[in-house]
C-alpha atoms as a PDB file:
ATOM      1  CA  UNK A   1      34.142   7.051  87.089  1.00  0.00           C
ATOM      2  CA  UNK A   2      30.017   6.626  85.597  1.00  0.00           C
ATOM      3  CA  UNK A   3      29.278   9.757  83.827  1.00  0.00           C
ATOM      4  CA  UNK A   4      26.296  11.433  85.441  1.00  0.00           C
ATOM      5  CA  UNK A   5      23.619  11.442  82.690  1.00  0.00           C
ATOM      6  CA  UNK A   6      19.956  12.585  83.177  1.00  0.00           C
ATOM      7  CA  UNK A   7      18.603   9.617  82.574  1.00  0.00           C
ATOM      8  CA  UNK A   8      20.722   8.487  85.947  1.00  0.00           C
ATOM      9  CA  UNK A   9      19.603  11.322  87.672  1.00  0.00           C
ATOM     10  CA  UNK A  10      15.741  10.392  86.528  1.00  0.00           C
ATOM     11  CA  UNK A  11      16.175   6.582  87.660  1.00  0.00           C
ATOM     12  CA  UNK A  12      17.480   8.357  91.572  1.00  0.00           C
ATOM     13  CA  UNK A  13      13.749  10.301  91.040  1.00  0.00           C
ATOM     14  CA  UNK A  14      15.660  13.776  90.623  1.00  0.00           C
ATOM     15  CA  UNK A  15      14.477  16.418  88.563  1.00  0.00           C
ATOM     16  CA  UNK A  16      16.799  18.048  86.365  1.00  0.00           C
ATOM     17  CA  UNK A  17      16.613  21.621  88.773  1.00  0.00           C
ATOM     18  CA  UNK A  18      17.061  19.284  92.337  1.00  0.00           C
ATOM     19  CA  UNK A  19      20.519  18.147  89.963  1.00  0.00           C
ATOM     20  CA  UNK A  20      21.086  21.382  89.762  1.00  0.00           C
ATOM     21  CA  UNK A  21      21.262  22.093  93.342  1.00  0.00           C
ATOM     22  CA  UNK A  22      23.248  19.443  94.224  1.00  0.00           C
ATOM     23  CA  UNK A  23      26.053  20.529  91.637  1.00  0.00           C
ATOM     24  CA  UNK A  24      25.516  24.134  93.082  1.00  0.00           C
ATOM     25  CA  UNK A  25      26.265  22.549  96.845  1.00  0.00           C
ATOM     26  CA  UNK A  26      28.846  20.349  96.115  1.00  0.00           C
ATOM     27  CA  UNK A  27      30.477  23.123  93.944  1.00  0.00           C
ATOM     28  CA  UNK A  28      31.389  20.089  90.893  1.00  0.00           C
ATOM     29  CA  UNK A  29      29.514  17.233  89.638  1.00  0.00           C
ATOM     30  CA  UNK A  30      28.413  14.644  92.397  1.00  0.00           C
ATOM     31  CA  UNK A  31      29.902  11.185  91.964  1.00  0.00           C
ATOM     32  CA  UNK A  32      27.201   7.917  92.023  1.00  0.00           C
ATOM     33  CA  UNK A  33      27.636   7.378  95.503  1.00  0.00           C
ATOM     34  CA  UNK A  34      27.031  11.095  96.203  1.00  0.00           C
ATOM     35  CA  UNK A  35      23.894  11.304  93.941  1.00  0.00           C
ATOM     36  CA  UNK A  36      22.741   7.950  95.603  1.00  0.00           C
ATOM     37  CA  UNK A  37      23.071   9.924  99.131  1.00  0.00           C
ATOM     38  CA  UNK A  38      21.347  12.788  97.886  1.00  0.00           C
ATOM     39  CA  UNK A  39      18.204  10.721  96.349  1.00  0.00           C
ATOM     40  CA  UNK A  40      17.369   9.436  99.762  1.00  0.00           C
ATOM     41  CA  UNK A  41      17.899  12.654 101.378  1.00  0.00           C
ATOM     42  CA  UNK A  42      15.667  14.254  99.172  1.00  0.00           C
ATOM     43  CA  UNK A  43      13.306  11.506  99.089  1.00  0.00           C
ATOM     44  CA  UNK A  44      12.757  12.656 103.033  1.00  0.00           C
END
């Protein structure tokens, strides 16, 4: 599995606190599919 690093999280245009939310509703770290779902969402 990809580590998550913040530079991932900066190229899916994520701040470091949205990151933080996601972790907080997923309750563990998201996966790259998950984070790629999440992007768009918030990107909405």
């Amino acid at each position: 599995m990809t580590e998550i690093t913040p530079e991932i999280v900066a190229d899916h245009g994520l701040k470091p606190d949205e990151y933080e939310q996601i972790r907080g509703h997923l309750g563990r770290e998201p996966n790259l599919l998950e984070l790629g779902i999440f992007s768009v969402m918030w990107s909405e």
